[in-house]
PDB file of N, CA and C in Angstrom:
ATOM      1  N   UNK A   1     141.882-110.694  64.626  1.00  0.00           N
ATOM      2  CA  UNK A   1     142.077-110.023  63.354  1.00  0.00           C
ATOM      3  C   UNK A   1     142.570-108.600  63.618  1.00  0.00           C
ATOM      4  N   UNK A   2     143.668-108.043  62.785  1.00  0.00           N
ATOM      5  CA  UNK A   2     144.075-106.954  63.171  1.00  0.00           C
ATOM      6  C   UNK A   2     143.409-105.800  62.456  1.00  0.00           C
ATOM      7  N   UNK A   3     143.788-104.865  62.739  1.00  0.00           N
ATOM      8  CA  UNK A   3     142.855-103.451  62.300  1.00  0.00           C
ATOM      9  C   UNK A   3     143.726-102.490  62.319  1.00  0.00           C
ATOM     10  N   UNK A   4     143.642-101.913  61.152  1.00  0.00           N
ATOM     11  CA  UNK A   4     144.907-100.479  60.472  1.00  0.00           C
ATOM     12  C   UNK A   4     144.252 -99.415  60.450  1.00  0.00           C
ATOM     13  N   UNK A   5     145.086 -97.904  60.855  1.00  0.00           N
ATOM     14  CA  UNK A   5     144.550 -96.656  60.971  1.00  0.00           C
ATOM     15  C   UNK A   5     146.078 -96.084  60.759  1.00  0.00           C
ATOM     16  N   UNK A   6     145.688 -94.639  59.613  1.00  0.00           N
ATOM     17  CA  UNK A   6     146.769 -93.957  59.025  1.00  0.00           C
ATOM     18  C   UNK A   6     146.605 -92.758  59.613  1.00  0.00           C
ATOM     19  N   UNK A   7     147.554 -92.112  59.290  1.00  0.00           N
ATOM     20  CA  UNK A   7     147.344 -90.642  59.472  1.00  0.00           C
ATOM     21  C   UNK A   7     148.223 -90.314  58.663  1.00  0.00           C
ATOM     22  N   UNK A   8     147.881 -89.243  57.628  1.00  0.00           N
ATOM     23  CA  UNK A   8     149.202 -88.900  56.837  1.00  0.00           C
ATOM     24  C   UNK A   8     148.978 -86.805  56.568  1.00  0.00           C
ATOM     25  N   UNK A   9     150.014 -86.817  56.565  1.00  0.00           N
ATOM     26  CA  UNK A   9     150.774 -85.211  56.339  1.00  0.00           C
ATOM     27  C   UNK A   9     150.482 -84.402  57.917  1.00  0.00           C
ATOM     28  N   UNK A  10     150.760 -85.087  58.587  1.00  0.00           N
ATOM     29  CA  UNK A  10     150.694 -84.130  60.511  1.00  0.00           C
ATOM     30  C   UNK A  10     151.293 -83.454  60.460  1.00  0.00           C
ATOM     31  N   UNK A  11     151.716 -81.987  60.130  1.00  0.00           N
ATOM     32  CA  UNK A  11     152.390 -81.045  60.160  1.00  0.00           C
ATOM     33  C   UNK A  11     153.472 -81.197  61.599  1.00  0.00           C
ATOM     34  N   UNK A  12     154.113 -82.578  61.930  1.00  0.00           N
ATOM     35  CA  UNK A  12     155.626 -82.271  62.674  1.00  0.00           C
ATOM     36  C   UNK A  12     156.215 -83.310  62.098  1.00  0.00           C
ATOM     37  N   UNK A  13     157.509 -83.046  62.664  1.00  0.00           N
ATOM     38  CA  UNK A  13     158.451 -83.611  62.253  1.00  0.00           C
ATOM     39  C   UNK A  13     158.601 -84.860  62.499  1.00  0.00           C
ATOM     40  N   UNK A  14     159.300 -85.769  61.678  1.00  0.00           N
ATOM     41  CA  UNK A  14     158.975 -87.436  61.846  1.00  0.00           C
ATOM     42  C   UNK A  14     159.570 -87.578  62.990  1.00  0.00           C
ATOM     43  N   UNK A  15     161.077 -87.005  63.398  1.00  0.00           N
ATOM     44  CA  UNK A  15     162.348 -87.615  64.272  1.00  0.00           C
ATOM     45  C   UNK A  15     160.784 -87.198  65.748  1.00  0.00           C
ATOM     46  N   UNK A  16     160.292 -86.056  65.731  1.00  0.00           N
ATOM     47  CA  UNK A  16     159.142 -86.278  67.119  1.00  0.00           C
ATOM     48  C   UNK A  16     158.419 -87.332  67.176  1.00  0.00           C
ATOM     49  N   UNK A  17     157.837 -87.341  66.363  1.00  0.00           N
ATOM     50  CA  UNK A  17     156.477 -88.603  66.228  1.00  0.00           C
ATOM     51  C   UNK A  17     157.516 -89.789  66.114  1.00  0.00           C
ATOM     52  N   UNK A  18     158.596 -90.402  66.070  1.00  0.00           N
ATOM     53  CA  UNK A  18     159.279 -91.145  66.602  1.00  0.00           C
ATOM     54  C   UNK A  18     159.451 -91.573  68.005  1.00  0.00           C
ATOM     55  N   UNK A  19     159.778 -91.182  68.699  1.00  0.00           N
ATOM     56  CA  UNK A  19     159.962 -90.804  69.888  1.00  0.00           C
ATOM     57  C   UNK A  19     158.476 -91.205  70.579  1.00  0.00           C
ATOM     58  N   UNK A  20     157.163 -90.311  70.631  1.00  0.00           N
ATOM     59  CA  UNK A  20     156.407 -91.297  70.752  1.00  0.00           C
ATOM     60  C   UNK A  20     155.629 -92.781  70.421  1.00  0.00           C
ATOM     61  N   UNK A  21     156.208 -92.948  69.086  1.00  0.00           N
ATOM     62  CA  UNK A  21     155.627 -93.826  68.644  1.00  0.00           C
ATOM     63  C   UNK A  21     156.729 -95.200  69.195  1.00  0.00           C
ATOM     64  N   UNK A  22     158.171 -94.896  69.543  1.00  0.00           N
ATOM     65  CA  UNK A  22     158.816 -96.230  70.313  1.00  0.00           C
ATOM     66  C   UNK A  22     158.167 -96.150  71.405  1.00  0.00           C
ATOM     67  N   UNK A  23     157.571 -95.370  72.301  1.00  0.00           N
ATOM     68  CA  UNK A  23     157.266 -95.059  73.587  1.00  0.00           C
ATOM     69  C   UNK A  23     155.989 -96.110  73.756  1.00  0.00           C
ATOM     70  N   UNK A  24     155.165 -96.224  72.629  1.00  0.00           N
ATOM     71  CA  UNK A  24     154.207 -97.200  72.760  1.00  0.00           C
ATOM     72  C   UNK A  24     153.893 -98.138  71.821  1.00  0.00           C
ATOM     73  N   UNK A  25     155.050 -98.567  71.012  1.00  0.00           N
ATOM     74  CA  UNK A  25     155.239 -99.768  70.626  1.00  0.00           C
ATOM     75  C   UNK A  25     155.265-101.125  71.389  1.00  0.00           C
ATOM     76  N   UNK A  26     154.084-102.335  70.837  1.00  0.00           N
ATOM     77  CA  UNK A  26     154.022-103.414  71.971  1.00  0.00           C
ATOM     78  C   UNK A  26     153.343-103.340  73.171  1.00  0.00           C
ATOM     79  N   UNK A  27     153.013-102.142  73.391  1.00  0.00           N
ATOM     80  CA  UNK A  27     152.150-101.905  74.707  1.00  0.00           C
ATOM     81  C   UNK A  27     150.600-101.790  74.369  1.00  0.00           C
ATOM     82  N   UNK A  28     150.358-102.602  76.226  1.00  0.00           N
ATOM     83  CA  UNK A  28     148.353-102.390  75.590  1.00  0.00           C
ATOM     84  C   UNK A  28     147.656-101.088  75.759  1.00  0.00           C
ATOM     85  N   UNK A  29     146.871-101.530  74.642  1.00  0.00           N
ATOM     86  CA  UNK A  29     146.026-100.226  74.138  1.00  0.00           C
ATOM     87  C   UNK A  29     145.833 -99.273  75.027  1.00  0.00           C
ATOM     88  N   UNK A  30     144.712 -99.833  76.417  1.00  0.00           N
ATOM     89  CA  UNK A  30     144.603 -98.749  77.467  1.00  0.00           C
ATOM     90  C   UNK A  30     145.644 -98.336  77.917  1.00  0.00           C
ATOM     91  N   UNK A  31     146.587 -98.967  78.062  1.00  0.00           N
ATOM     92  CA  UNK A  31     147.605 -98.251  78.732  1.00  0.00           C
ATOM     93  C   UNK A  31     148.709 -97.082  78.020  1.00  0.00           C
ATOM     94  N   UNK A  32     148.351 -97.348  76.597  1.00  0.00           N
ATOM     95  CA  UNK A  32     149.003 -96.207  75.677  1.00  0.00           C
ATOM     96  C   UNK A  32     148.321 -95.765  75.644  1.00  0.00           C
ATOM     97  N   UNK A  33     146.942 -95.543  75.724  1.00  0.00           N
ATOM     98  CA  UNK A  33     146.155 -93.901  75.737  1.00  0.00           C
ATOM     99  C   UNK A  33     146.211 -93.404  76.549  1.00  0.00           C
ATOM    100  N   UNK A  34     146.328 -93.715  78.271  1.00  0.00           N
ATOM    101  CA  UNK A  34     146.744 -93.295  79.181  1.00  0.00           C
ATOM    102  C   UNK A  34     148.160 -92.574  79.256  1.00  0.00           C
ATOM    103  N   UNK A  35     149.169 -93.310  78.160  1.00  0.00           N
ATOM    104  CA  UNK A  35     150.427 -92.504  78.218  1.00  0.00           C
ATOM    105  C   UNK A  35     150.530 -91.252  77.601  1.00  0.00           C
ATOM    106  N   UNK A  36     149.994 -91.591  76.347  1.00  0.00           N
ATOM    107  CA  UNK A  36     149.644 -90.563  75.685  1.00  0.00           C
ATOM    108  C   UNK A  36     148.602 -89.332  76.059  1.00  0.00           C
ATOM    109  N   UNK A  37     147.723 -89.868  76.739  1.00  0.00           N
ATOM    110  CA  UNK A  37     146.991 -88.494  77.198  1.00  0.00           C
ATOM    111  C   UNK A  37     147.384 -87.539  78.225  1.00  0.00           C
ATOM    112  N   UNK A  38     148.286 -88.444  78.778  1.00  0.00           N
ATOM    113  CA  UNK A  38     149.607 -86.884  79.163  1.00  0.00           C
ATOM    114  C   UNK A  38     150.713 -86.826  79.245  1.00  0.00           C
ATOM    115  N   UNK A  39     150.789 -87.094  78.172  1.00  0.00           N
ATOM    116  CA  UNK A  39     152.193 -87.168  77.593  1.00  0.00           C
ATOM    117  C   UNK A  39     152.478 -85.225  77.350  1.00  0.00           C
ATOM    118  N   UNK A  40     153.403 -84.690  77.768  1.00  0.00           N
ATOM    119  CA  UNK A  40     154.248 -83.251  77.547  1.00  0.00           C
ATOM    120  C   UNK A  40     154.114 -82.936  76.076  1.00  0.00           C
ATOM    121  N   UNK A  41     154.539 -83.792  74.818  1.00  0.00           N
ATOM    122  CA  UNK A  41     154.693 -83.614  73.904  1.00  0.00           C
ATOM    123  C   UNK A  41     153.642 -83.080  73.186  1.00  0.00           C
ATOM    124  N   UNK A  42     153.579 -82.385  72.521  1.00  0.00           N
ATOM    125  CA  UNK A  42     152.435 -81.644  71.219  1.00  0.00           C
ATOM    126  C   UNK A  42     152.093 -83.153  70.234  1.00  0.00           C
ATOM    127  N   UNK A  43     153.112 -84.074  69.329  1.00  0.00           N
ATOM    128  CA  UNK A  43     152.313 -84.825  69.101  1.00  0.00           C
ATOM    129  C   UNK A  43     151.354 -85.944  69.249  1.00  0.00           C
ATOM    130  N   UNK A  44     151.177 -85.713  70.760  1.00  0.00           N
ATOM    131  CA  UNK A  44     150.177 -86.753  71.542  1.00  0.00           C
ATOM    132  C   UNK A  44     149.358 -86.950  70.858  1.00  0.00           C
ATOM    133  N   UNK A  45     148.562 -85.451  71.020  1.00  0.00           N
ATOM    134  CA  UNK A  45     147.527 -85.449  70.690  1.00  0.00           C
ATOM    135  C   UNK A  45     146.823 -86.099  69.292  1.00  0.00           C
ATOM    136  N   UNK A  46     147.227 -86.012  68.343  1.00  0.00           N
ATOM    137  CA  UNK A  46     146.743 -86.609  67.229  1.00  0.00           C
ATOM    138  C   UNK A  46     147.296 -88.494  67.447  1.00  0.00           C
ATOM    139  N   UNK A  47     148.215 -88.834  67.876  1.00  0.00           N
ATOM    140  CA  UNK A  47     148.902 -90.089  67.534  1.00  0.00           C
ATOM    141  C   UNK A  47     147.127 -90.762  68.665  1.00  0.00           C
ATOM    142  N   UNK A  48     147.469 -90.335  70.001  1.00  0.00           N
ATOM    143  CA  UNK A  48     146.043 -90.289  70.351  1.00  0.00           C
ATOM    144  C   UNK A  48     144.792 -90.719  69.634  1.00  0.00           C
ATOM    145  N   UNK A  49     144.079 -89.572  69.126  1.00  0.00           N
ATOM    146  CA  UNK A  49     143.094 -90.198  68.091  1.00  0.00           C
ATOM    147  C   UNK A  49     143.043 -91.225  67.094  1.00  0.00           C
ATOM    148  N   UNK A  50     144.878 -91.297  66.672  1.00  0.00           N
ATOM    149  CA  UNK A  50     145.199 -92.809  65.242  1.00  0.00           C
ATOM    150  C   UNK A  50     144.871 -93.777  66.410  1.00  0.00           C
ATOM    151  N   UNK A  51     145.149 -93.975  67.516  1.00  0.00           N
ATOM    152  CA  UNK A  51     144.676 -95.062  68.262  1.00  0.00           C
ATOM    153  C   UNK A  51     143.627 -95.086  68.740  1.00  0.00           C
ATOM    154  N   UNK A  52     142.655 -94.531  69.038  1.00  0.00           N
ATOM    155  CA  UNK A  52     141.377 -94.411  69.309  1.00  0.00           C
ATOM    156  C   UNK A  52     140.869 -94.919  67.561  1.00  0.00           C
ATOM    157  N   UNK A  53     141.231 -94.055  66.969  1.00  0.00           N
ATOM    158  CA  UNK A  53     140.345 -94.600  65.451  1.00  0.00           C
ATOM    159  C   UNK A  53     140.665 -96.082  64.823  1.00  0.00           C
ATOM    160  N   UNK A  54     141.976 -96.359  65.319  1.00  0.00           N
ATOM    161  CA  UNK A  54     142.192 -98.007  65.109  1.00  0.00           C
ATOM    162  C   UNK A  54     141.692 -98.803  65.749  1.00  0.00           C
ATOM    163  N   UNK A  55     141.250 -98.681  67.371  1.00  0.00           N
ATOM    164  CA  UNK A  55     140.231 -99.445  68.046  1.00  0.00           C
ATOM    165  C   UNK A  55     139.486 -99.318  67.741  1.00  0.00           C
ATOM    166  N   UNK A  56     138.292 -98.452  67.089  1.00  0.00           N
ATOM    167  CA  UNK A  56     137.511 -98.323  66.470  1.00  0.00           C
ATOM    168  C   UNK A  56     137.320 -99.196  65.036  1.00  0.00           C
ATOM    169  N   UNK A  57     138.224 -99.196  64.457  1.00  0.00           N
ATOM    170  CA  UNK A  57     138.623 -99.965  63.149  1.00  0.00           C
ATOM    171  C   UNK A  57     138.505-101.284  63.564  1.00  0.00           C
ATOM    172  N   UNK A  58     139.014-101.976  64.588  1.00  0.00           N
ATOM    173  CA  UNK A  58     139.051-103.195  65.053  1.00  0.00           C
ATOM    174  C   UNK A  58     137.683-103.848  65.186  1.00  0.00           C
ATOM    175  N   UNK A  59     137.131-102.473  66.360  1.00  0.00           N
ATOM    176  CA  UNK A  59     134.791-103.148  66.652  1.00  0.00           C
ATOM    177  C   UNK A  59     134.784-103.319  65.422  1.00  0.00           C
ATOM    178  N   UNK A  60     135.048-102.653  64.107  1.00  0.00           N
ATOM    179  CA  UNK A  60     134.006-102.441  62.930  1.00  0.00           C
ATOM    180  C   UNK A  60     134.343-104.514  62.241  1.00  0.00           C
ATOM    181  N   UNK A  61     135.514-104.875  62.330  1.00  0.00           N
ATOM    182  CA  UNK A  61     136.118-105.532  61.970  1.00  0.00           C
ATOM    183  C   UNK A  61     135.622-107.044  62.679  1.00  0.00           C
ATOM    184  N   UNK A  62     135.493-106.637  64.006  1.00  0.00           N
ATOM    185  CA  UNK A  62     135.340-107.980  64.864  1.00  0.00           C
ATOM    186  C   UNK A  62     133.992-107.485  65.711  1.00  0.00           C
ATOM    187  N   UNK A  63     132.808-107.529  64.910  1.00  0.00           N
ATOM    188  CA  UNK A  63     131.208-107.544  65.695  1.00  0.00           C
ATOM    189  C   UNK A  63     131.268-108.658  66.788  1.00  0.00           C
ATOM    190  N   UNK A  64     130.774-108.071  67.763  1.00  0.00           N
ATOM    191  CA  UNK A  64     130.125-109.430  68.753  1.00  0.00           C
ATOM    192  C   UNK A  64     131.333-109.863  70.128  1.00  0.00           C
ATOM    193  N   UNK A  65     132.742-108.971  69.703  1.00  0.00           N
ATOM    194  CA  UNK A  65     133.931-109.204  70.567  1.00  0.00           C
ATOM    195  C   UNK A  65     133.598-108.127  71.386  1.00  0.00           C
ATOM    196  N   UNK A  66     133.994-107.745  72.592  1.00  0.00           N
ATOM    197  CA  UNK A  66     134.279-107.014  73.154  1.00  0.00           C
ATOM    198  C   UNK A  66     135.704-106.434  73.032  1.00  0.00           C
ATOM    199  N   UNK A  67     136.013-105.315  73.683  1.00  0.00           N
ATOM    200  CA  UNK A  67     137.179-104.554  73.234  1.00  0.00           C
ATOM    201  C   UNK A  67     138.093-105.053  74.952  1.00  0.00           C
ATOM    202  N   UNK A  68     137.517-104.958  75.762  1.00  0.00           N
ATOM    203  CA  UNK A  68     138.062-105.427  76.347  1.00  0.00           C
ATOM    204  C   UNK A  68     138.138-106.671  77.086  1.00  0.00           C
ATOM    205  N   UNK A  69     137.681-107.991  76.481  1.00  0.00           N
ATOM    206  CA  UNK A  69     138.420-109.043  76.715  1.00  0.00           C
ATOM    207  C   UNK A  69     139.116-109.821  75.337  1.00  0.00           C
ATOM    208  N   UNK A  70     139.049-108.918  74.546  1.00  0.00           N
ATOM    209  CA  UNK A  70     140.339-108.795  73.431  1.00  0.00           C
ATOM    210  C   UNK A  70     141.726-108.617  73.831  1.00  0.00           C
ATOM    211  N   UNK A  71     142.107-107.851  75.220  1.00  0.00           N
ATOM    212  CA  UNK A  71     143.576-108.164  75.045  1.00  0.00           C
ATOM    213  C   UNK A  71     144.277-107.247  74.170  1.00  0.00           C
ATOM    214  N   UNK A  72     143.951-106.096  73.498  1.00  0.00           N
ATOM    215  CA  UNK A  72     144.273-104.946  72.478  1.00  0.00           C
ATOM    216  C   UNK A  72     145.641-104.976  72.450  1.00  0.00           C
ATOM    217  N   UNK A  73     146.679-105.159  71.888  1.00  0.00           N
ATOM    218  CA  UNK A  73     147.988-104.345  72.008  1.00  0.00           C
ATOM    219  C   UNK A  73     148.149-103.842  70.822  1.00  0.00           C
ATOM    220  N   UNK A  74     149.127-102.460  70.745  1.00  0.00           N
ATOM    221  CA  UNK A  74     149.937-101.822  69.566  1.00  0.00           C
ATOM    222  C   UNK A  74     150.656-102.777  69.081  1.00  0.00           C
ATOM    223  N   UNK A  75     150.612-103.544  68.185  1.00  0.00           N
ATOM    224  CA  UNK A  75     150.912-104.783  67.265  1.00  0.00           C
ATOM    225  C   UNK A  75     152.522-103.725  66.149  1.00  0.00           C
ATOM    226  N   UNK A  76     152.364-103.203  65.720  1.00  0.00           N
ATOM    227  CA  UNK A  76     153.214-102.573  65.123  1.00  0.00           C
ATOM    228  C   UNK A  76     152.823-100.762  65.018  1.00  0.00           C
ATOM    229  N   UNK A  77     153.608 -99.763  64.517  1.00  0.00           N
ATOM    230  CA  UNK A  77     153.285 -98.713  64.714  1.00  0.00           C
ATOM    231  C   UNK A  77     155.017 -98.156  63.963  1.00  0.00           C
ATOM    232  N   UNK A  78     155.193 -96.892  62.705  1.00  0.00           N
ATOM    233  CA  UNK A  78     155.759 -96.849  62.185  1.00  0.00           C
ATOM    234  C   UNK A  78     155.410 -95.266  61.838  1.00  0.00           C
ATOM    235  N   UNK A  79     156.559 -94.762  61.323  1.00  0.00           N
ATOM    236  CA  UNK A  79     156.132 -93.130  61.082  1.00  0.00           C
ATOM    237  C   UNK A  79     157.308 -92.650  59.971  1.00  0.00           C
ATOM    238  N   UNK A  80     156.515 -92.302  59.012  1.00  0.00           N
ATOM    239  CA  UNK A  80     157.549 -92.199  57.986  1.00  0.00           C
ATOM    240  C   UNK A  80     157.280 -90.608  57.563  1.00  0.00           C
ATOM    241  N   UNK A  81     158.478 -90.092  56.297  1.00  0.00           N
ATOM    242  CA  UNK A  81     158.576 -88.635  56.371  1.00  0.00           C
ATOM    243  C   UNK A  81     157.490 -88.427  55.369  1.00  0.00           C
ATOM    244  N   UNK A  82     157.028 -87.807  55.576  1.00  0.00           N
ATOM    245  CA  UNK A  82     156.068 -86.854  54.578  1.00  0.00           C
ATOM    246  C   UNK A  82     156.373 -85.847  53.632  1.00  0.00           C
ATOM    247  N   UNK A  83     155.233 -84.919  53.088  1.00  0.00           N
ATOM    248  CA  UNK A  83     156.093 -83.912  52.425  1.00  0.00           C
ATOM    249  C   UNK A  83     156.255 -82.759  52.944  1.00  0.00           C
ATOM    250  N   UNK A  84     157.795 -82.378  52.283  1.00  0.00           N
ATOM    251  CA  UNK A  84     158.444 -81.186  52.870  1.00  0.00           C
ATOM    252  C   UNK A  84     158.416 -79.746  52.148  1.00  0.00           C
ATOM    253  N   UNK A  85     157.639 -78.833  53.383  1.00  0.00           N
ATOM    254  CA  UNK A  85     157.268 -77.110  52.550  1.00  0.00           C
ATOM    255  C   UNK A  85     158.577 -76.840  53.043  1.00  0.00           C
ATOM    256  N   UNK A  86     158.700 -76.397  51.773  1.00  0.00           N
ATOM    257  CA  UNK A  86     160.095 -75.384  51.790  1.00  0.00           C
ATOM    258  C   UNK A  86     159.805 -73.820  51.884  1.00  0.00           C
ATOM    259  N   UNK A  87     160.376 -73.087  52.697  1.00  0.00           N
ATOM    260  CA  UNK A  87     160.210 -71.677  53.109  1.00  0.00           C
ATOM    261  C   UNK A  87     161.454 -71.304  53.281  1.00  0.00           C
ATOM    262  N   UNK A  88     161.667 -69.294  53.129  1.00  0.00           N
ATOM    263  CA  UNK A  88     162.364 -68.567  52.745  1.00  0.00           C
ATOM    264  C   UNK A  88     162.309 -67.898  54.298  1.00  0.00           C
ATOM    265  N   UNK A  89     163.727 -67.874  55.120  1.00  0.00           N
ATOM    266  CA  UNK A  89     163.687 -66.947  56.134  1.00  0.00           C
ATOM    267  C   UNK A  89     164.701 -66.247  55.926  1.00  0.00           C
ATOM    268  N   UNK A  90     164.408 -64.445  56.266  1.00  0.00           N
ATOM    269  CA  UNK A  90     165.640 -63.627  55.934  1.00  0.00           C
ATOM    270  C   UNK A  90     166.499 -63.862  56.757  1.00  0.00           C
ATOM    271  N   UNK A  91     167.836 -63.003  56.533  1.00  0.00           N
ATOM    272  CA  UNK A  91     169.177 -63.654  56.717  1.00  0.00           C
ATOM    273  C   UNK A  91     170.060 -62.227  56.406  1.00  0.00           C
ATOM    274  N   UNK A  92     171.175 -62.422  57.549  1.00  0.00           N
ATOM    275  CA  UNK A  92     172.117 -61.115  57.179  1.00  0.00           C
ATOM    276  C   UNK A  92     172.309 -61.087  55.877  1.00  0.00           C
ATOM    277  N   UNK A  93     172.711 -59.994  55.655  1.00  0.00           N
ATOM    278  CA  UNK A  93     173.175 -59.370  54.621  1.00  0.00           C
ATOM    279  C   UNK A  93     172.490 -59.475  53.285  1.00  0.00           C
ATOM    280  N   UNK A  94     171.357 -59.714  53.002  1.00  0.00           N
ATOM    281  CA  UNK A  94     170.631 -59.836  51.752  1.00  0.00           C
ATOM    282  C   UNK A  94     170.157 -61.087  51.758  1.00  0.00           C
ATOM    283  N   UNK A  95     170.874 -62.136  52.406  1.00  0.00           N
ATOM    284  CA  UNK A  95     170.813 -63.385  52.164  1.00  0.00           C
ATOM    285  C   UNK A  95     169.091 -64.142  52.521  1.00  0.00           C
ATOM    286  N   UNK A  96     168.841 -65.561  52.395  1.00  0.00           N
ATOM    287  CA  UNK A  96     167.992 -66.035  52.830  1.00  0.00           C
ATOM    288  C   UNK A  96     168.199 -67.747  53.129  1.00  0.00           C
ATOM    289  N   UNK A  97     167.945 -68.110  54.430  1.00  0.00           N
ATOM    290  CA  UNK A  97     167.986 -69.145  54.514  1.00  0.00           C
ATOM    291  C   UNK A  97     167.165 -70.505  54.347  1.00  0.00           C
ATOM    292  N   UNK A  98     167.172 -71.459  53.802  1.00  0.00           N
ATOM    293  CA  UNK A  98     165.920 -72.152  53.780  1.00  0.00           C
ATOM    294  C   UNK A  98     165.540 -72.482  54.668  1.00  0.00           C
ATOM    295  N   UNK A  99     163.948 -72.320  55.415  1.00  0.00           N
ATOM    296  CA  UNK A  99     163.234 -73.387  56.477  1.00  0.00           C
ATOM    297  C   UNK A  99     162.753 -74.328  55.833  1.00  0.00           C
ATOM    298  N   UNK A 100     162.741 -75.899  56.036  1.00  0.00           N
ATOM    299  CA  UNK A 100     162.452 -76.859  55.352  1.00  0.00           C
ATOM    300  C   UNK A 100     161.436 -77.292  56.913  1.00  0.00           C
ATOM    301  N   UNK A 101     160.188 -77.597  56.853  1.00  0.00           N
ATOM    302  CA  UNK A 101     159.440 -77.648  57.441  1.00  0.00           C
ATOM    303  C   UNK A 101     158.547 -78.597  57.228  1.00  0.00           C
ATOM    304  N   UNK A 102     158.807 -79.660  57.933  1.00  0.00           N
ATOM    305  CA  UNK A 102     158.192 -81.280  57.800  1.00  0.00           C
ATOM    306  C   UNK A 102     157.269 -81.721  58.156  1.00  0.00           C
ATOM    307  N   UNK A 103     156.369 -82.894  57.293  1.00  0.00           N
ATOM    308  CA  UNK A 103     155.669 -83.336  57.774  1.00  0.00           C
ATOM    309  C   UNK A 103     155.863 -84.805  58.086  1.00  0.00           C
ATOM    310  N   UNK A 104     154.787 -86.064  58.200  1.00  0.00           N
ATOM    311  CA  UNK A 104     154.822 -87.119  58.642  1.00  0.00           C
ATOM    312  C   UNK A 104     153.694 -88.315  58.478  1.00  0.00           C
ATOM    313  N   UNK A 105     153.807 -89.524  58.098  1.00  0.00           N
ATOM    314  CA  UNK A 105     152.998 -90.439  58.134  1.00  0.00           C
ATOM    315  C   UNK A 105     153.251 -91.410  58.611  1.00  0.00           C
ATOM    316  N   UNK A 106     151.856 -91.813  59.726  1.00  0.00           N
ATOM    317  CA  UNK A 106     151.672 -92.700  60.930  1.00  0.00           C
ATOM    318  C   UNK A 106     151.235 -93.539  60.468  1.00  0.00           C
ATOM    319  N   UNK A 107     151.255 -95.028  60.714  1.00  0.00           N
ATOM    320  CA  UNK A 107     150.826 -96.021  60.378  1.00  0.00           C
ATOM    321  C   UNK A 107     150.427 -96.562  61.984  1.00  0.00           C
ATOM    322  N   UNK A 108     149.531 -97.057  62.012  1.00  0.00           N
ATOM    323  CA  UNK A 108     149.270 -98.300  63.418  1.00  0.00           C
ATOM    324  C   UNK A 108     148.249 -99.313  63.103  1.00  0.00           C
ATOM    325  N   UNK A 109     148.676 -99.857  64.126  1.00  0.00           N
ATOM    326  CA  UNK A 109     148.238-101.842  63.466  1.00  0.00           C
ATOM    327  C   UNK A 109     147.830-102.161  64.890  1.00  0.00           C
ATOM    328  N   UNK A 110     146.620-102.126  65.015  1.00  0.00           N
ATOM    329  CA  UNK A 110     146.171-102.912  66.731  1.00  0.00           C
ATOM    330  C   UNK A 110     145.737-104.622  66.506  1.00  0.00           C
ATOM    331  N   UNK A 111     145.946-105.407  67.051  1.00  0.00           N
ATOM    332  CA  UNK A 111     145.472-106.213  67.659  1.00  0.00           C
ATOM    333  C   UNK A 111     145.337-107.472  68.912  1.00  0.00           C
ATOM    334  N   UNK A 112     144.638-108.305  68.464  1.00  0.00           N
ATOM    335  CA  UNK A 112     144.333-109.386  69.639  1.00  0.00           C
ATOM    336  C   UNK A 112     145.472-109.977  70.476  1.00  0.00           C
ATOM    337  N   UNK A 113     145.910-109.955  71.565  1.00  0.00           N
ATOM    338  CA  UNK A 113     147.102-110.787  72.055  1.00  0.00           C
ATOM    339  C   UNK A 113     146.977-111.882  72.151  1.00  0.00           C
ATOM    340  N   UNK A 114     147.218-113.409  71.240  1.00  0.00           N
ATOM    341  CA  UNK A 114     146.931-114.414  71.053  1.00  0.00           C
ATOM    342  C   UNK A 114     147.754-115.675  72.309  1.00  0.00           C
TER     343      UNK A 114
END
């Protein structure tokens, strides 16, 4: 049985959290927290915890299994745009340019490798 964990409005940008999120698409669980926990990138860290809290989601889901002779994989995993603060940065001559400054929502889906 599979098990869902969100994360929504992460203050970065989707096109980043892309990037990790193909990086561990289809791959097993331990071995994407391992990627992720040192992974260079700033949004490790949270995509990190959506997978820790979806294995978690999974025990709550399937009492009496163990987690690891379950077989865990990232089953699907998706990151869509969030909402966007718009901000005012000055600019020659009087002017001002917009910073449009993004956010993001994670979706992940763990389960059993059948």
């Amino acid at each position: 049985m599979e098990a869902v964990a969100k994360l929504n409005n992460n203050p970065t940008s989707p096109r980043k959290m892309r990037l990790l999120a193909d990086l561990i698409r289809g791959m097993e669980v331990e071995k994407a927290l391992n990627v992720l926990k040192f992974h260079p990138k700033h949004p490790s860290t949270p995509l990190e915890k959506l997978l820790v809290s979806a294995v978690a989601n999974w025990k709550v889901k399937n009492e009496g299994t163990r987690v690891e002779d379950a077989n865990l994989v990232v089953k699907t995993i998706f990151v869509d745009g969030g909402r966007m603060l718009k901000r005012m940065r000055p600019a020659p001559q009087g002017r001002g340019y917009r910073v449009r400054k993004r956010s993001n929502h994670v979706t992940i889906i763990v389960d059993s490798r059948a």
